[in-house]
N, C-alpha and C. Protein backbone atom coordinates (compact mmCIF):
# COMPACT_ATOMS: atom_id res chain seq x y z
N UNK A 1 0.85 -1.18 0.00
CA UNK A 1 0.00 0.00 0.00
C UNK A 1 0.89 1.24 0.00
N UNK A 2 0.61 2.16 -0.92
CA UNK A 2 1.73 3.26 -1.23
C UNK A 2 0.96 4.26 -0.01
N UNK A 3 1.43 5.31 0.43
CA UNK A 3 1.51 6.01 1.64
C UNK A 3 1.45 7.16 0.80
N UNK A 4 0.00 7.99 1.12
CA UNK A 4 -0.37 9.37 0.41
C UNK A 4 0.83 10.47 0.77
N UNK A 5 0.86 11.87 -0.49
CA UNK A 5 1.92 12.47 0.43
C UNK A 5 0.70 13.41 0.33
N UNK A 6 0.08 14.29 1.73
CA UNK A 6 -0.29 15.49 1.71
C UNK A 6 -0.05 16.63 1.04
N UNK A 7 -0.75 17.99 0.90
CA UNK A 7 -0.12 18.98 0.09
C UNK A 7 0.74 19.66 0.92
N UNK A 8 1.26 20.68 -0.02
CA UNK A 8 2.79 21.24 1.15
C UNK A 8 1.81 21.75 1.80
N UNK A 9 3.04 22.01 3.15
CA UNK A 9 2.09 22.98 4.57
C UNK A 9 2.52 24.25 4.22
N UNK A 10 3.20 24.74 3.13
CA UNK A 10 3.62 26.03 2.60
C UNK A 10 2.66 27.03 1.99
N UNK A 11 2.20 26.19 0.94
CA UNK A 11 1.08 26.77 -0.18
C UNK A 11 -0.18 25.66 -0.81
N UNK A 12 -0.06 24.55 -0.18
CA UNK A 12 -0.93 24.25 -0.31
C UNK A 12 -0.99 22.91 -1.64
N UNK A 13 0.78 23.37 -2.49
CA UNK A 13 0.70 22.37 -3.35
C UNK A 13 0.94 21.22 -3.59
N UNK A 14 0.68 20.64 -5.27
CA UNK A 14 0.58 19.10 -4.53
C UNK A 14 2.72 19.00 -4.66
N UNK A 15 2.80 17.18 -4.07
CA UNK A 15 4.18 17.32 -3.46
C UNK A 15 4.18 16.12 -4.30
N UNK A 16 6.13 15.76 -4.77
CA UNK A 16 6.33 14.40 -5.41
C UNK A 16 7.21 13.86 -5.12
N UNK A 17 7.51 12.46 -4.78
CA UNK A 17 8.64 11.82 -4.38
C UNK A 17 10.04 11.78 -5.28
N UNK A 18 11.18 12.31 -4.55
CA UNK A 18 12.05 12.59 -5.92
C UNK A 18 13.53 11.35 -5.48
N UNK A 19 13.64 10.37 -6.64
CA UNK A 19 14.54 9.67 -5.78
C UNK A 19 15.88 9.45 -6.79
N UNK A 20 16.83 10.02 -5.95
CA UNK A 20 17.78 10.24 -6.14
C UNK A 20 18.70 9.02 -7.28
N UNK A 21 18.76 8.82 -8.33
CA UNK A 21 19.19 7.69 -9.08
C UNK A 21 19.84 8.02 -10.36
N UNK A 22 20.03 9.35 -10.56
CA UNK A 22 20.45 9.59 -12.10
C UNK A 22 21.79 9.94 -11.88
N UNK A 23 22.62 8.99 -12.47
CA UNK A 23 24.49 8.93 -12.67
C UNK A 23 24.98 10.44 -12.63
N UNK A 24 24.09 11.00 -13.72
CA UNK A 24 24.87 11.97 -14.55
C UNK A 24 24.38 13.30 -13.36
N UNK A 25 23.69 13.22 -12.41
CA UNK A 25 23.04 14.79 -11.19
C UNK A 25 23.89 13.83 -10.01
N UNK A 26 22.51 13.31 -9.35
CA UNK A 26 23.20 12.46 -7.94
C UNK A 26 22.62 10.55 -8.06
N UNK A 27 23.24 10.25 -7.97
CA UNK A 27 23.15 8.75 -7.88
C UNK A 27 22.99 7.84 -6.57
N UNK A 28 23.08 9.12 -5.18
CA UNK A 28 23.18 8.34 -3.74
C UNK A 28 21.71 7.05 -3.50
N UNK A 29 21.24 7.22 -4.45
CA UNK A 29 19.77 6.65 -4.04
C UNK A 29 18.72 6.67 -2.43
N UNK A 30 19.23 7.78 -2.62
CA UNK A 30 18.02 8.47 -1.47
C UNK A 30 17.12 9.25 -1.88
N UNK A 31 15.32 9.36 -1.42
CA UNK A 31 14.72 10.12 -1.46
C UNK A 31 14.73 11.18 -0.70
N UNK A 32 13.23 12.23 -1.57
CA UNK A 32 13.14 13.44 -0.99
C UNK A 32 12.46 13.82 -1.24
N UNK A 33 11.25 14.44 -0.96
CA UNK A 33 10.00 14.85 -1.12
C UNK A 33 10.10 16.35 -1.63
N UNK A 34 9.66 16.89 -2.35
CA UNK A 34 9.64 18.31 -2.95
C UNK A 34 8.25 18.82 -3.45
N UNK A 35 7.86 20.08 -3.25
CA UNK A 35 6.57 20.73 -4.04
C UNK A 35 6.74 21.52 -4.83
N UNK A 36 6.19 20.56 -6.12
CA UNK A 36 6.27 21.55 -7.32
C UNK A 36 5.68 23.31 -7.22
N UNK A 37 5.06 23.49 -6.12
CA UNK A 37 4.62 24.87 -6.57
C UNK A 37 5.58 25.92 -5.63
N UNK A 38 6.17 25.35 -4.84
CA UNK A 38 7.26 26.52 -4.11
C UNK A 38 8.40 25.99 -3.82
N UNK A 39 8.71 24.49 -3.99
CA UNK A 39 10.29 24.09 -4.21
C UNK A 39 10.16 23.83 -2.32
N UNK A 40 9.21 23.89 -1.47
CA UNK A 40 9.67 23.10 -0.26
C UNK A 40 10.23 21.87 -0.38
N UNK A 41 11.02 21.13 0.40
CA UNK A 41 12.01 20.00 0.23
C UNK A 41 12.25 19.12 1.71
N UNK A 42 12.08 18.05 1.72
CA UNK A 42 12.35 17.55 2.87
C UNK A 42 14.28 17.10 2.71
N UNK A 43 14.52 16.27 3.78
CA UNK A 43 16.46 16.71 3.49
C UNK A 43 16.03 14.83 2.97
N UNK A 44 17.03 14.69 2.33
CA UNK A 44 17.28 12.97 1.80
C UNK A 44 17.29 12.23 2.90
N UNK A 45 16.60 11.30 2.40
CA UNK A 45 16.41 9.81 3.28
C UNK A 45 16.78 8.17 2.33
N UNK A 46 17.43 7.02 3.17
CA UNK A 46 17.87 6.23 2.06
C UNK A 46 16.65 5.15 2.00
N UNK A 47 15.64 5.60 3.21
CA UNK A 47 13.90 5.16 2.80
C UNK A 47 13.47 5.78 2.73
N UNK A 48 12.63 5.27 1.38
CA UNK A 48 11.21 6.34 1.12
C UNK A 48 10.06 6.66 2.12
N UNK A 49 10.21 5.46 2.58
CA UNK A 49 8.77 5.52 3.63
C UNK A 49 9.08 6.80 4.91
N UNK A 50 10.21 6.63 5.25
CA UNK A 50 10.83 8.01 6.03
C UNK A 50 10.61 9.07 5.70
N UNK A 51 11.08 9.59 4.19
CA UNK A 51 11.19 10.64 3.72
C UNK A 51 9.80 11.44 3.35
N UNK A 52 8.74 10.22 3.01
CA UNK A 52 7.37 10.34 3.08
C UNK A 52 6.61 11.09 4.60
N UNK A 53 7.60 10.15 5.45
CA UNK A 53 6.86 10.49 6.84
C UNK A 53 6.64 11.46 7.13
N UNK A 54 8.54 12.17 6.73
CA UNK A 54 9.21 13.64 7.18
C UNK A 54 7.97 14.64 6.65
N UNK A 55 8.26 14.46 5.48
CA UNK A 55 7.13 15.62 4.81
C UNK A 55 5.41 15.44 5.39
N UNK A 56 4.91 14.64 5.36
CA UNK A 56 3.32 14.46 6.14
C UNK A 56 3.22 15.05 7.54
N UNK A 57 4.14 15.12 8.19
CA UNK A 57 4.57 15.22 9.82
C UNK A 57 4.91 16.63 10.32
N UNK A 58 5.32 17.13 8.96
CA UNK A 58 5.55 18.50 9.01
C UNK A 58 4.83 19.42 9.60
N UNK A 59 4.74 20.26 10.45
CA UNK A 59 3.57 21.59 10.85
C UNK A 59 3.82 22.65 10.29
N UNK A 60 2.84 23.70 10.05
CA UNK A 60 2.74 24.51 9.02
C UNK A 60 4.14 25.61 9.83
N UNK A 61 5.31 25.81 8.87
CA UNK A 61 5.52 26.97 9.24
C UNK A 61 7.53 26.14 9.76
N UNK A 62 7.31 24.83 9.83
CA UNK A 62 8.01 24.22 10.43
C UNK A 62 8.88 23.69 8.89
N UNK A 63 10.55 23.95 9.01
CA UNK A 63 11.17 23.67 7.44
C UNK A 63 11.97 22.66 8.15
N UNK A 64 11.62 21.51 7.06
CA UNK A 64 12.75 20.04 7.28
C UNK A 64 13.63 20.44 5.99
């Protein structure tokens, strides 16, 4: 069962799991949650389900 990500607690937008795997940028294979509409960012995690958490867990106003 995949684990919803809420919208940012920033602006409201929606958020996407970004995981770290391309040779040629970063290859560490860790995720990180980011919102396309204001670039909030949770910090890398080498589980998704964490990095998911980080961002859902968040309170408004509060920067991971």
């Amino acid at each position: 069962m995949a684990i919803e990500l809420k919208p940012c607690p920033f602006c409201g937008g929606e958020a996407r799991i970004n995981h770290c795997d391309d040779p040629d940028n970063c290859d560490c294979g860790a995720f990180q949650v980011i919102c396309d509409e204001c670039g909030a960012e949770t910090i890398l995690d080498m589980v998704e389900s964490c990095a998911i958490k980080a961002w859902n867990t968040r309170t408004e106003g509060e920067r991971k």
